[in-house]
C-alpha atoms as a PDB file:
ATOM      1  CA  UNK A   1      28.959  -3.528   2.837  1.00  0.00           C
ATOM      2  CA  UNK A   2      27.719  -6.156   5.407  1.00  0.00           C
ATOM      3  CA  UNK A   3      29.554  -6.196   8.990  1.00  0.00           C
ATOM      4  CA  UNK A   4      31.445  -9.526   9.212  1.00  0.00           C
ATOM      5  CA  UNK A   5      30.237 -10.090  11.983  1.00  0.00           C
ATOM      6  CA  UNK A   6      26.755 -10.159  10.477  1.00  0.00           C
ATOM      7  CA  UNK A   7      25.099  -7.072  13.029  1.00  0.00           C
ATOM      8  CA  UNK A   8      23.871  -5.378  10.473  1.00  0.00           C
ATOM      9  CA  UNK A   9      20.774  -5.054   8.716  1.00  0.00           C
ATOM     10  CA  UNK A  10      20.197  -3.906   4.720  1.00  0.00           C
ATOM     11  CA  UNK A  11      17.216  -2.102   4.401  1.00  0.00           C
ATOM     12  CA  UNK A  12      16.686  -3.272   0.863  1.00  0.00           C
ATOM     13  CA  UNK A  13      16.592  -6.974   2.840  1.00  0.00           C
ATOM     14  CA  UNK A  14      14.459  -6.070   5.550  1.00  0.00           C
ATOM     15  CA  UNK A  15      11.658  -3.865   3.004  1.00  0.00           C
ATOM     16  CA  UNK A  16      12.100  -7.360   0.627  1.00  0.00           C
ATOM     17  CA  UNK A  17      11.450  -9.556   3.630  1.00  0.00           C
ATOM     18  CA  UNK A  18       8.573  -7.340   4.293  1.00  0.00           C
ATOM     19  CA  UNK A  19       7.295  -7.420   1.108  1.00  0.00           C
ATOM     20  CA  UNK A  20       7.495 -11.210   1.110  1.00  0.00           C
ATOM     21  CA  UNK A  21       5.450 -11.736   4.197  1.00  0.00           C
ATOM     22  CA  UNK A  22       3.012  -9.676   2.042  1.00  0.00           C
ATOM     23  CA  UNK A  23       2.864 -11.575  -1.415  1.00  0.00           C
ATOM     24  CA  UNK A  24       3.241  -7.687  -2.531  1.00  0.00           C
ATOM     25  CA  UNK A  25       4.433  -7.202  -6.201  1.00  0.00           C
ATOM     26  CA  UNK A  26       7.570  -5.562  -6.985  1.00  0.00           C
ATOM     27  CA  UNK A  27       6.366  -1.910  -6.961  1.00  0.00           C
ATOM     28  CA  UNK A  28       4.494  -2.232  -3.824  1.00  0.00           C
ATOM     29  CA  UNK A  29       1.118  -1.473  -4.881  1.00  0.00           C
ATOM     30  CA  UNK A  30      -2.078  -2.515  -4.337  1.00  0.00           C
ATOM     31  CA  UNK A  31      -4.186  -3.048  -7.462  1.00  0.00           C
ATOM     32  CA  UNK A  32      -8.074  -3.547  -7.386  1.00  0.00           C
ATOM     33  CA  UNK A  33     -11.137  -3.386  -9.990  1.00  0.00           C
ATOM     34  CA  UNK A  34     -13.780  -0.975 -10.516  1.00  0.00           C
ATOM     35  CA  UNK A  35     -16.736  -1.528 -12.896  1.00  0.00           C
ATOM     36  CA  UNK A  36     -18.342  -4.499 -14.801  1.00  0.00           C
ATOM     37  CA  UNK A  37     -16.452  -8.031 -13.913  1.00  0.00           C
ATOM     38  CA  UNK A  38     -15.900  -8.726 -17.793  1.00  0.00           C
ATOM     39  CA  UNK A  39     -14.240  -5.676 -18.447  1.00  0.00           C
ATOM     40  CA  UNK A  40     -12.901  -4.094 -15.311  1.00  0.00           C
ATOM     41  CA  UNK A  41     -10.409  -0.794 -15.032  1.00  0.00           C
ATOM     42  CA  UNK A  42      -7.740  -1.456 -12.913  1.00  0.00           C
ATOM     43  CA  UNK A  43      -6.329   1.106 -10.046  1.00  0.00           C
ATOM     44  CA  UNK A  44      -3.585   0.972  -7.483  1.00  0.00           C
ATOM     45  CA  UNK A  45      -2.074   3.039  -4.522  1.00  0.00           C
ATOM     46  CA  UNK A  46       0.618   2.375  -2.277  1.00  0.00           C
ATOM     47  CA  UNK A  47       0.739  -0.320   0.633  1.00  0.00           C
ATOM     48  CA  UNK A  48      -0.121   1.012   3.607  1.00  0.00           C
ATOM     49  CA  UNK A  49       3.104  -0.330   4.929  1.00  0.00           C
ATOM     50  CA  UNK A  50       5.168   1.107   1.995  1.00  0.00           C
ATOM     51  CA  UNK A  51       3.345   4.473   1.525  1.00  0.00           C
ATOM     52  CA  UNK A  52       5.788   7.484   1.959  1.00  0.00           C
ATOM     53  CA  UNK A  53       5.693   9.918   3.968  1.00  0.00           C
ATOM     54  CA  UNK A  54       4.409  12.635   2.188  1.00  0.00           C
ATOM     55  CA  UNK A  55       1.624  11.046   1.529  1.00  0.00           C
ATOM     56  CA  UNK A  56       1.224   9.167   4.924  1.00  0.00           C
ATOM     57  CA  UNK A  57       1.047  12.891   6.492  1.00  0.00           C
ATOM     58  CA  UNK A  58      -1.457  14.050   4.015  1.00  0.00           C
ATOM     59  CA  UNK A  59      -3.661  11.017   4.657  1.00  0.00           C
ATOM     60  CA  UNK A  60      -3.421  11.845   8.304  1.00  0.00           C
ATOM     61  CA  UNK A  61      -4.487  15.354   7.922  1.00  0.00           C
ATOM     62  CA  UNK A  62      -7.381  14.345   5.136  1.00  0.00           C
ATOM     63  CA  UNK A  63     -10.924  15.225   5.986  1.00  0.00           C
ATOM     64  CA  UNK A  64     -13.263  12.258   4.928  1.00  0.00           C
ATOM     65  CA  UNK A  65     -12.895   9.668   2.778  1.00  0.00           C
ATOM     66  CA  UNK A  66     -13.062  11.593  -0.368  1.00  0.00           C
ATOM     67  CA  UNK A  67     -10.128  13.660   0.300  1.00  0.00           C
ATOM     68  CA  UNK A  68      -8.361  10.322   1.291  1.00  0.00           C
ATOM     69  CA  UNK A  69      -9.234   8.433  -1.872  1.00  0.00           C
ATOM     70  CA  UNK A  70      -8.029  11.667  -3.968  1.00  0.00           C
ATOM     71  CA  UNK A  71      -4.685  11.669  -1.971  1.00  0.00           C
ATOM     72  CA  UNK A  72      -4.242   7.676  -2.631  1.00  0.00           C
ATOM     73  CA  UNK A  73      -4.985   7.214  -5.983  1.00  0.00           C
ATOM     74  CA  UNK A  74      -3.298  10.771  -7.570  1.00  0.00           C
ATOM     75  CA  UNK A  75      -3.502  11.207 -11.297  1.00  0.00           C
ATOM     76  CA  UNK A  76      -6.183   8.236 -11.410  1.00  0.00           C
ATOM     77  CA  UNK A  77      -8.967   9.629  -9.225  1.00  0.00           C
ATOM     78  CA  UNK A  78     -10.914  11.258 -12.281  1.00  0.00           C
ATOM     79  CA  UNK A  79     -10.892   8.180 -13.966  1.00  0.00           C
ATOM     80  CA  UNK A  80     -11.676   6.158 -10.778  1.00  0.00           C
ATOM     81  CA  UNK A  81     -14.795   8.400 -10.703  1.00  0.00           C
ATOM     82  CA  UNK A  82     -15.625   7.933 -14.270  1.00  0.00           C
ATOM     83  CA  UNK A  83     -15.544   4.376 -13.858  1.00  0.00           C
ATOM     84  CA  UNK A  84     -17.791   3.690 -11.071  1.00  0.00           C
ATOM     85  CA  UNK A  85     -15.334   3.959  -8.132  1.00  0.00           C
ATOM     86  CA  UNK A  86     -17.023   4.606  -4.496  1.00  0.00           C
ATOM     87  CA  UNK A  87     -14.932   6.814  -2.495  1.00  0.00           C
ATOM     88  CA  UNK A  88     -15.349   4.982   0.606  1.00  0.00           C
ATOM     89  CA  UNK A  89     -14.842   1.444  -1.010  1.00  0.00           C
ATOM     90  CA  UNK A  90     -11.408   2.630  -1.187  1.00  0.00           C
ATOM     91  CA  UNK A  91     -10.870   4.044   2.207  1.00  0.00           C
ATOM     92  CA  UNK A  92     -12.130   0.791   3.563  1.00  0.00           C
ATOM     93  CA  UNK A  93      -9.760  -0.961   1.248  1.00  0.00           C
ATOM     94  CA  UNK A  94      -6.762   0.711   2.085  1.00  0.00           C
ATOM     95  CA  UNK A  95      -8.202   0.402   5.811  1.00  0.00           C
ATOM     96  CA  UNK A  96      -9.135  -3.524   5.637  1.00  0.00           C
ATOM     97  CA  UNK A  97      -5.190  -3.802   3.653  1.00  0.00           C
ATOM     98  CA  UNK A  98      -3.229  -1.866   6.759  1.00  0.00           C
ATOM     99  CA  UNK A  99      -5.068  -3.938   9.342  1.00  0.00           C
ATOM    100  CA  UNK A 100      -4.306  -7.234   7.522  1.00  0.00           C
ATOM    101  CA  UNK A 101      -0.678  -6.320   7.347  1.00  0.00           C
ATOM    102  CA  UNK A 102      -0.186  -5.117  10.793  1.00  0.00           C
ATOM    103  CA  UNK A 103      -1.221  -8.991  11.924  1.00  0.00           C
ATOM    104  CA  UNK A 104       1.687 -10.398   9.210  1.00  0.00           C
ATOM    105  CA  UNK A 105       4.111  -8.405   9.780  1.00  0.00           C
ATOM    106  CA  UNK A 106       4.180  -8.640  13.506  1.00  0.00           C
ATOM    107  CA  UNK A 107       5.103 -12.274  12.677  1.00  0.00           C
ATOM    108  CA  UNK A 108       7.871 -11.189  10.244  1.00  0.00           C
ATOM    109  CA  UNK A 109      11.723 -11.303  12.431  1.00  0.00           C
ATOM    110  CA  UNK A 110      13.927  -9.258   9.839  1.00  0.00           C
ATOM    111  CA  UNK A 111      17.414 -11.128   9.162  1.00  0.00           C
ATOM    112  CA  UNK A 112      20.839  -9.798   8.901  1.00  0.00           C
ATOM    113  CA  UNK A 113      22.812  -9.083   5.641  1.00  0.00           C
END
C-alpha cells in the first residue's frame, strides 16, 4: 500500500518505468536473428538492465566471450550454434544493448506510487 503522503516508491512502477524508457517487451528480453534473412531463428537473453543476479555474477566471472554467450542464452546455445550464431556477435550485442541503456536510463526520474 502507497504512503499517503506519496514517499514511496513501487518497485513494480519504477522496473515498468524502466522498461518504458526502453521500448522493452513484457518479459524483458532481448530477441535477435541468426541465419538467412528469409527464414531467420530467433534467440533472446535478458536485458542487461533486468538480468538477475545469478547470472550477472556468472557473466562477471566468465572467461571470453564463449563462456559469456553460453551463460546468456542457456538452453538455446546448441541451437544458436547450429544455426550460424557467432559467439562474439552476441557478446557485442549484449555489450552495444547495456551501453545504450545506461545513456536512457540516466534520463529516466522514477515516480512515486
Amino acid at each position: 500500500m502507497s504512503k499517503p503522503n506519496g514517499k514511496r516508491y513501487r518497485l513494480d512502477t519504477v522496473k515498468r518505468q524502466y522498461s518504458d524508457a526502453l521500448d522493452l517487451p513484457p518479459d524483458g528480453r532481448v530477441e535477435f536473428e541468426v541465419g538467412p534473412e528469409d527464414d531467420p531463428t530467433v534467440f533472446s537473453f535478458p536485458h542487461p538492465i533486468f538480468t538477475p543476479d545469478d547470472m550477472q555474477e556468472q557473466l562477471n566471472e566468465a572467461k571470453g566471450d564463449q563462456a559469456s554467450a553460453r551463460i546468456l542464452l542457456g538452453e538455446q546455445y546448441a541451437d544458436f550454434i547450429a544455426a550460424g550464431g557467432d559467439v562474439n556477435h552476441v557478446a557485442l550485442l549484449y555489450v552495444g544493448i547495456r551501453n545504450e541503456a545506461q545513456d536512457k536510463v540516466q534520463k529516466v526520474r522514477p515516480t512515486k506510487g
